[in-house]
Protein backbone atom coordinates (compact mmCIF):
# COMPACT_ATOMS: atom_id res chain seq x y z
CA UNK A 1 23.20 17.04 35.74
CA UNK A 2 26.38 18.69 34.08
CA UNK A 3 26.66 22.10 34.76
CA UNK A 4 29.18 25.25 32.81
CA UNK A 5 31.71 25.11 35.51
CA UNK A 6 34.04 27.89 36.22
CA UNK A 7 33.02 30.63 34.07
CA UNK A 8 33.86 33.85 35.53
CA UNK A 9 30.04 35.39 36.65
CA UNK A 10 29.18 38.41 34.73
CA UNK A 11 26.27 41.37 35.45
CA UNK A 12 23.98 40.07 33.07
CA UNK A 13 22.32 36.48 31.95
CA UNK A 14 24.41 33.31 32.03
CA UNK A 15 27.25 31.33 22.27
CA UNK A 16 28.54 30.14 19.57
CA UNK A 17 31.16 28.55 18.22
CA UNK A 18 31.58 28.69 14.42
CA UNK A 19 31.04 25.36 13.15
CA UNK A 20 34.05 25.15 10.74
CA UNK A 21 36.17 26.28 13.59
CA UNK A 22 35.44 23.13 15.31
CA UNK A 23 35.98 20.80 12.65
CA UNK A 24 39.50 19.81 13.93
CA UNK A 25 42.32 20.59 16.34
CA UNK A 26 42.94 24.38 15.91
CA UNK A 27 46.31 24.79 14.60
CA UNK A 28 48.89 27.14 16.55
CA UNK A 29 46.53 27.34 19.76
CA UNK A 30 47.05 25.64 22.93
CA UNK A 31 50.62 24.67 23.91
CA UNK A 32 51.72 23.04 27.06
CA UNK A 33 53.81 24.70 29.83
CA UNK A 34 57.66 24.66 28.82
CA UNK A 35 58.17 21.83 31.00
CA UNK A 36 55.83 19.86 29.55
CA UNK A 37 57.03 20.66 25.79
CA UNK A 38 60.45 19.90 26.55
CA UNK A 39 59.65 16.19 27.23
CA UNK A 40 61.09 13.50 25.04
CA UNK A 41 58.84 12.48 22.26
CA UNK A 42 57.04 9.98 22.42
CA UNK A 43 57.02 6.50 20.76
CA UNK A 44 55.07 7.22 17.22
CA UNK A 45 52.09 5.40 17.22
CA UNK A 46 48.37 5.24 15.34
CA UNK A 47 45.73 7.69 17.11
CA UNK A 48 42.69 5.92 18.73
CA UNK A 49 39.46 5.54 16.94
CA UNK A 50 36.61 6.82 18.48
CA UNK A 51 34.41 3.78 19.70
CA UNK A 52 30.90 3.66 17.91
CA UNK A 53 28.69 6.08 20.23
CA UNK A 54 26.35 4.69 22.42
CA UNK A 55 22.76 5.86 22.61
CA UNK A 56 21.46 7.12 25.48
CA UNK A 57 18.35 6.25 27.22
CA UNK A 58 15.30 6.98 25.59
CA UNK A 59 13.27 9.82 26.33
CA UNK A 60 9.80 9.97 27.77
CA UNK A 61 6.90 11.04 25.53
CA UNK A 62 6.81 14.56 27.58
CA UNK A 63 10.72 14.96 26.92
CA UNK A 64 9.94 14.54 23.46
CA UNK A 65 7.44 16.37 22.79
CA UNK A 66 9.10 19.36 25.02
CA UNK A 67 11.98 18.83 22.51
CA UNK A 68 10.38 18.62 19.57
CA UNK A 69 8.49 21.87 19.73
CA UNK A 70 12.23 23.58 21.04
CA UNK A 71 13.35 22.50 17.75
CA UNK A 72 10.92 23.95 15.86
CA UNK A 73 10.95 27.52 17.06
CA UNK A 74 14.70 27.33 17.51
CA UNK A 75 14.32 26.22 13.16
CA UNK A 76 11.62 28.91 13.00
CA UNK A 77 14.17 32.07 15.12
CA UNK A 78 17.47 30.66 13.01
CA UNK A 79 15.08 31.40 9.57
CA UNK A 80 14.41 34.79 9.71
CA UNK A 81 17.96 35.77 11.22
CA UNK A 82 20.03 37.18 8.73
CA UNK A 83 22.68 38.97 9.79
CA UNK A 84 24.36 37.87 13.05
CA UNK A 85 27.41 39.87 14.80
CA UNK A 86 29.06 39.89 18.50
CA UNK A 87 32.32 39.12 20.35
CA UNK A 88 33.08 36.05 22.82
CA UNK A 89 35.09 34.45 25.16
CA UNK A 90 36.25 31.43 25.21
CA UNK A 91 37.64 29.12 28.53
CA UNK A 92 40.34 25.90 27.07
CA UNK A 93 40.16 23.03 29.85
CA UNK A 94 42.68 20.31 29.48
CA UNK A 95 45.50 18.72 31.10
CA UNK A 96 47.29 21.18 32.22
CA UNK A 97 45.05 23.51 33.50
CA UNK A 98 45.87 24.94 37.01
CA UNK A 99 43.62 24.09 40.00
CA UNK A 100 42.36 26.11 42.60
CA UNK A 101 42.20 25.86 46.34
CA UNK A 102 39.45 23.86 46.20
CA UNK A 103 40.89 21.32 43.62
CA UNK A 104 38.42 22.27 41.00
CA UNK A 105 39.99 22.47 37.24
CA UNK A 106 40.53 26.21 36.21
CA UNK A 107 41.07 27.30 32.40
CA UNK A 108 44.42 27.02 30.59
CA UNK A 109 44.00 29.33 28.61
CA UNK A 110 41.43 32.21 27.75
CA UNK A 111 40.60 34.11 24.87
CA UNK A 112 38.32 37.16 23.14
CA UNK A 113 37.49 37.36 19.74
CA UNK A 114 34.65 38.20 17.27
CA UNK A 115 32.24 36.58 15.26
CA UNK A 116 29.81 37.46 12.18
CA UNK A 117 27.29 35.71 10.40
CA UNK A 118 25.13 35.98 7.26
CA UNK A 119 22.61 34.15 5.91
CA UNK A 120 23.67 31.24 4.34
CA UNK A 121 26.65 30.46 4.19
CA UNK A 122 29.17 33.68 4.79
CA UNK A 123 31.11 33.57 8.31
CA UNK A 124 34.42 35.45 9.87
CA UNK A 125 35.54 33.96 13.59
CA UNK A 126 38.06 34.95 14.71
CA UNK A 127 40.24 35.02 18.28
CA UNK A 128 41.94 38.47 18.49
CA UNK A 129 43.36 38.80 22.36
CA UNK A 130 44.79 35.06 24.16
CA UNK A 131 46.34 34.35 27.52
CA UNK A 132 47.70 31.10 28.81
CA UNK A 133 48.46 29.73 32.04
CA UNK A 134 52.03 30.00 33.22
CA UNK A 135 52.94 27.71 35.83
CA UNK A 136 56.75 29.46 36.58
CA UNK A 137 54.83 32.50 36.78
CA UNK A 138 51.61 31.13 38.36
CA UNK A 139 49.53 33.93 36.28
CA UNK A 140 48.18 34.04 32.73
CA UNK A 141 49.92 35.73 30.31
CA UNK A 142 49.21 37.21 27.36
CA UNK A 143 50.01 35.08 24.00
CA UNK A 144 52.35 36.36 21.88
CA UNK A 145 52.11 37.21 17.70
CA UNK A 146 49.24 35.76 15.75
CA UNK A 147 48.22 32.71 17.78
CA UNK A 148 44.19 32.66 17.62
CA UNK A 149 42.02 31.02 14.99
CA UNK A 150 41.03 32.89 12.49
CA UNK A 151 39.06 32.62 9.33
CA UNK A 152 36.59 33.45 6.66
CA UNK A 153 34.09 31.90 4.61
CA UNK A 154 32.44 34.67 1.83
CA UNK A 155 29.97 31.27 0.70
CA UNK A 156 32.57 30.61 -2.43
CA UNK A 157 35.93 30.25 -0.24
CA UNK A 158 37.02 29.80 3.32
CA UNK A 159 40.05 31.64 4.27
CA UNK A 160 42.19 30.00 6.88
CA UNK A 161 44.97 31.66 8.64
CA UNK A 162 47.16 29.07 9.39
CA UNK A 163 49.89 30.92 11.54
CA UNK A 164 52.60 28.11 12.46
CA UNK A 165 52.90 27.66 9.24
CA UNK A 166 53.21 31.36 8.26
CA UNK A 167 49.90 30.37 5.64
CA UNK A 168 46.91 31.77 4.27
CA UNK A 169 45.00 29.32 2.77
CA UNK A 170 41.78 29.04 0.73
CA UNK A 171 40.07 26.11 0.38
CA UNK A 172 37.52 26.48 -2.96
CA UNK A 173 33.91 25.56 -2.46
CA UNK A 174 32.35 22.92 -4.94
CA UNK A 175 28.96 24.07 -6.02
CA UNK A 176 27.17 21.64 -4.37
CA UNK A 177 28.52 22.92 -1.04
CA UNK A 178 28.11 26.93 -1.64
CA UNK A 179 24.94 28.22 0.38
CA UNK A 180 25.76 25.45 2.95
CA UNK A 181 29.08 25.45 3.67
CA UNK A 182 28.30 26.50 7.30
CA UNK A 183 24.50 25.12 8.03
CA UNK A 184 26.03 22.01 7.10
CA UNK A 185 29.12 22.15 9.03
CA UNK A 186 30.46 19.73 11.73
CA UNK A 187 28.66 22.02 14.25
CA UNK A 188 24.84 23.18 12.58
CA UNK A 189 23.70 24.25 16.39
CA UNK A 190 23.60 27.73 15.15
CA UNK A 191 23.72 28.83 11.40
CA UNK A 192 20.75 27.88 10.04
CA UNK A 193 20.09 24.74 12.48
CA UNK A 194 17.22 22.48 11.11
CA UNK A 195 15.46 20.56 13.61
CA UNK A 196 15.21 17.59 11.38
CA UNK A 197 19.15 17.56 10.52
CA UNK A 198 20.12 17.91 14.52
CA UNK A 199 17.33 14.85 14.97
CA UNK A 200 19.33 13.20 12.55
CA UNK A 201 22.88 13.68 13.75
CA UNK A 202 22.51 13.94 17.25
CA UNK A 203 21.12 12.67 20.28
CA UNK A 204 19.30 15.71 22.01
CA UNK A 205 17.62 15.70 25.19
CA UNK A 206 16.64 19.41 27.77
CA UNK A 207 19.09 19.51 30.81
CA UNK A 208 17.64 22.86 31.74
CA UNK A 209 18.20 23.08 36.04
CA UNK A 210 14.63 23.67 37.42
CA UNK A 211 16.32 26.77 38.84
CA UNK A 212 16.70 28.81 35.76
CA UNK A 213 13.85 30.65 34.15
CA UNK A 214 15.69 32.73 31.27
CA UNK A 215 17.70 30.18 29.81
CA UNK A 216 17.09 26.73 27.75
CA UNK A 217 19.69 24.14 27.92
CA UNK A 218 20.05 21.46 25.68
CA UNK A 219 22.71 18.58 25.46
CA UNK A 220 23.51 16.71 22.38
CA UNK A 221 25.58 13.31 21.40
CA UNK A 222 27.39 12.46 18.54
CA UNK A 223 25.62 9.54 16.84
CA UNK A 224 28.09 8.83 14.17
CA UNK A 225 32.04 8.44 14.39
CA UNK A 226 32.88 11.44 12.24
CA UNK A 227 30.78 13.91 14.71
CA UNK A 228 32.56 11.82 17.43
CA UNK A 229 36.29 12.30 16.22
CA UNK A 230 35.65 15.78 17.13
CA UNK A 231 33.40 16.16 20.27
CA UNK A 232 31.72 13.61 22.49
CA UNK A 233 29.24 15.97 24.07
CA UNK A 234 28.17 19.28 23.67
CA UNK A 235 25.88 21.57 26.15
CA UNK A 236 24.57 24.78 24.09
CA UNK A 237 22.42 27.44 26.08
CA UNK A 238 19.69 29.63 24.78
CA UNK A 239 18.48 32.62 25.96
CA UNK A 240 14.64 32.03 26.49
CA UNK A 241 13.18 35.44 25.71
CA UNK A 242 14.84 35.01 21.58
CA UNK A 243 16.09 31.47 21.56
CA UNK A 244 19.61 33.11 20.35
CA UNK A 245 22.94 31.22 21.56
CA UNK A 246 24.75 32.32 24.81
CA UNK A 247 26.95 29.75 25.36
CA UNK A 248 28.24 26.34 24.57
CA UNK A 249 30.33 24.14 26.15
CA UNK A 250 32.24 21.42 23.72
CA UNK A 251 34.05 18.09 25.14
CA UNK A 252 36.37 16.51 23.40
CA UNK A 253 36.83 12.83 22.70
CA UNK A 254 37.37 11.08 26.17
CA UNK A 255 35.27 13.87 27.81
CA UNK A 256 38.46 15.35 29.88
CA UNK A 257 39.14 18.29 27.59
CA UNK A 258 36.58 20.60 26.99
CA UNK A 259 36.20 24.43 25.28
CA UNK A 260 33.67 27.00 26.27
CA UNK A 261 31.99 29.83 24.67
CA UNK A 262 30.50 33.10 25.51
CA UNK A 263 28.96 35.68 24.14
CA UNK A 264 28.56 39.20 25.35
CA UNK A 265 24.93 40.47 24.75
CA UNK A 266 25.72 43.24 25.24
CA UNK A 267 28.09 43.26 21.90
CA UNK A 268 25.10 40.99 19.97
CA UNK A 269 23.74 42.65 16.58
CA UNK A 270 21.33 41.15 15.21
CA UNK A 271 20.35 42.09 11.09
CA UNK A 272 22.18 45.24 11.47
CA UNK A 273 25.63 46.77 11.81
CA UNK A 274 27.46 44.56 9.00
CA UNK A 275 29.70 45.63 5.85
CA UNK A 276 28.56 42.67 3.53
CA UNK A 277 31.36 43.53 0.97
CA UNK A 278 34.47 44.30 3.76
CA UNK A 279 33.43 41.44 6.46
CA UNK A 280 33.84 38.62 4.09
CA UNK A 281 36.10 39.84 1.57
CA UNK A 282 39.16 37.55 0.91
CA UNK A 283 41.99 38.38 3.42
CA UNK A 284 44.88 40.25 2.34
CA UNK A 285 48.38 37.74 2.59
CA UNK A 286 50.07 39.22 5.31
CA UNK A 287 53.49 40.10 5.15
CA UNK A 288 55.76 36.75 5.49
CA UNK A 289 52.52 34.56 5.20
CA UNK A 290 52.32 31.99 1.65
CA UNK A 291 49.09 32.55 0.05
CA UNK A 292 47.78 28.49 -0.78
CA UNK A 293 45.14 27.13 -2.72
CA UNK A 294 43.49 24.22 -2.36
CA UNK A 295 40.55 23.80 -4.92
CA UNK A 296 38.30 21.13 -4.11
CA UNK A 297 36.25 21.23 -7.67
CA UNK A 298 39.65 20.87 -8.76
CA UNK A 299 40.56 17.72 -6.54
CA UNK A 300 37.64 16.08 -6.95
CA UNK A 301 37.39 16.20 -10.40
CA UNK A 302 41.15 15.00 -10.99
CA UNK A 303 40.45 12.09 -8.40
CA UNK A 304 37.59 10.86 -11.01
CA UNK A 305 40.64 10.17 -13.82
């Protein structure tokens, strides 16, 4: 059984990540060490497509049923939150991660940020303090200038700060997707998660370890190529006295790479403490940074010509 490996233990209970965050490679995050970046480049050549995923075995009656009725409550808690607040930290695993004695993988790079939520579809994430692994210096350092992800969805727009390319960018809603835009996203494990639209998209089974009492764990598979472009597995704890997230752990294609989330419960608000008019207002264009649009009512209705 998989386990959250090498997260730093904290005083209290052993998350979230914001579904439209994970909806593709973050731009301007992770960068390999300078030796690695000053490598030639390589031959161009057309990026893999994820295989077809592969169901796993079937699950017992019991497993079902224990899942079922997880799904349901976890449908019933998500309902009647409305307003959702707290910061995180968040553990990058990949390739060149540094190793310990031991030989175990540690993170390449960590980070602490924010999040806030509001019923349905209004979201901020963003990453305000990163470090990275320096192997010349054998110590993480801290990340210089806007590097984190950041954005903001106010249920008509979602603001993305796109800061390699000096951008702030906001991507119009079409009707159809306003009130949803976030539920619905590549991620729905925590705004607004229906148990019949996780049945539907993933492969779910209880990996709890007979050892913890306060938690739920819960792994889910991709069962369609577009969910498996961006993940191939991801492990999401509950805590068991609110069924509210406290972490998640996300691989990425080829199961090598892999993100992990925390939240600090001791930072969690829950239907309280949020400016609804300053949280998700659109972002002011900061200095140097090109404001773009892209409209997708517009596109969509152009492509139709």
């Amino acid at each position: 059984m998989c386990r959250f490996s090498r997260i730093p233990p904290w005083s209290f209970p052993v998350l979230f990540v914001v579904a439209l965050a994970a909806a593709g490679p973050a731009r301007g995050q992770v960068q390999p060490p300078a030796a690695a970046a000053a490598a030639p480049a390589p031959v161009a050549r057309v990026a893999a497509v994820p295989a077809a995923p592969q169901p796993p075995p079937a699950l017992s009656p019991q497993q079902q049923a224990a899942l079922d009725q997880l799904l349901a409550a976890w449908e019933a808690r998500n309902a009647a939150v409305r307003t959702w607040s707290c910061t995180f930290h968040k553990w990058e695993y990949n390739a060149w991660s540094p190793t310990d004695a031991g030989g175990d993988r540690l993170a390449f790079a960590e980070s602490t940020g924010e999040l806030k939520y509001a019923a349905p579809d209004k979201g901020l994430f963003r990453v305000k303090e990163s470090k990275q692994w320096s192997p010349e210096a054998s110590r993480y350092e801290i990340r210089g200038g806007d590097v984190g992800e950041h954005w903001v969805c106010n249920g008509e727009s979602i603001y993305e700060f796109r800061h390699n390319e000096r951008q702030l960018r906001e991507t119009r809603l079409p009707p159809e997707m306003r009130g949803k835009a976030i539920s619905d996203g590549p991620l729905p494990f925590v705004f607004g998660a229906k148990a019949d639209t996780l049945r539907k998209r993933y492969w779910m089974r209880l990996i709890t370890p007979p050892e913890v009492r306060d938690q739920i764990w819960l792994e889910s598979l991709p069962r369609y190529q577009a969910d498996a472009a961006n993940f191939s597995k991801v492990e999401l704890i509950l805590q068991a006295r609110d069924l509210m997230p406290f972490a998640i752990q996300i691989y990425k294609p080829g199961g090598q790479d892999r993100d992990v989330y925390q939240f600090d419960p001791r930072t969690n608000f829950i239907d309280k403490g949020l400016d609804m008019i300053r949280d998700f207002a659109k972002p002011v264009t900061p200095f140097g940074y090109k404001y773009v649009l892209d409209d997708v009512s517009s596109q969509g209705a152009g492509s139709g010509k």
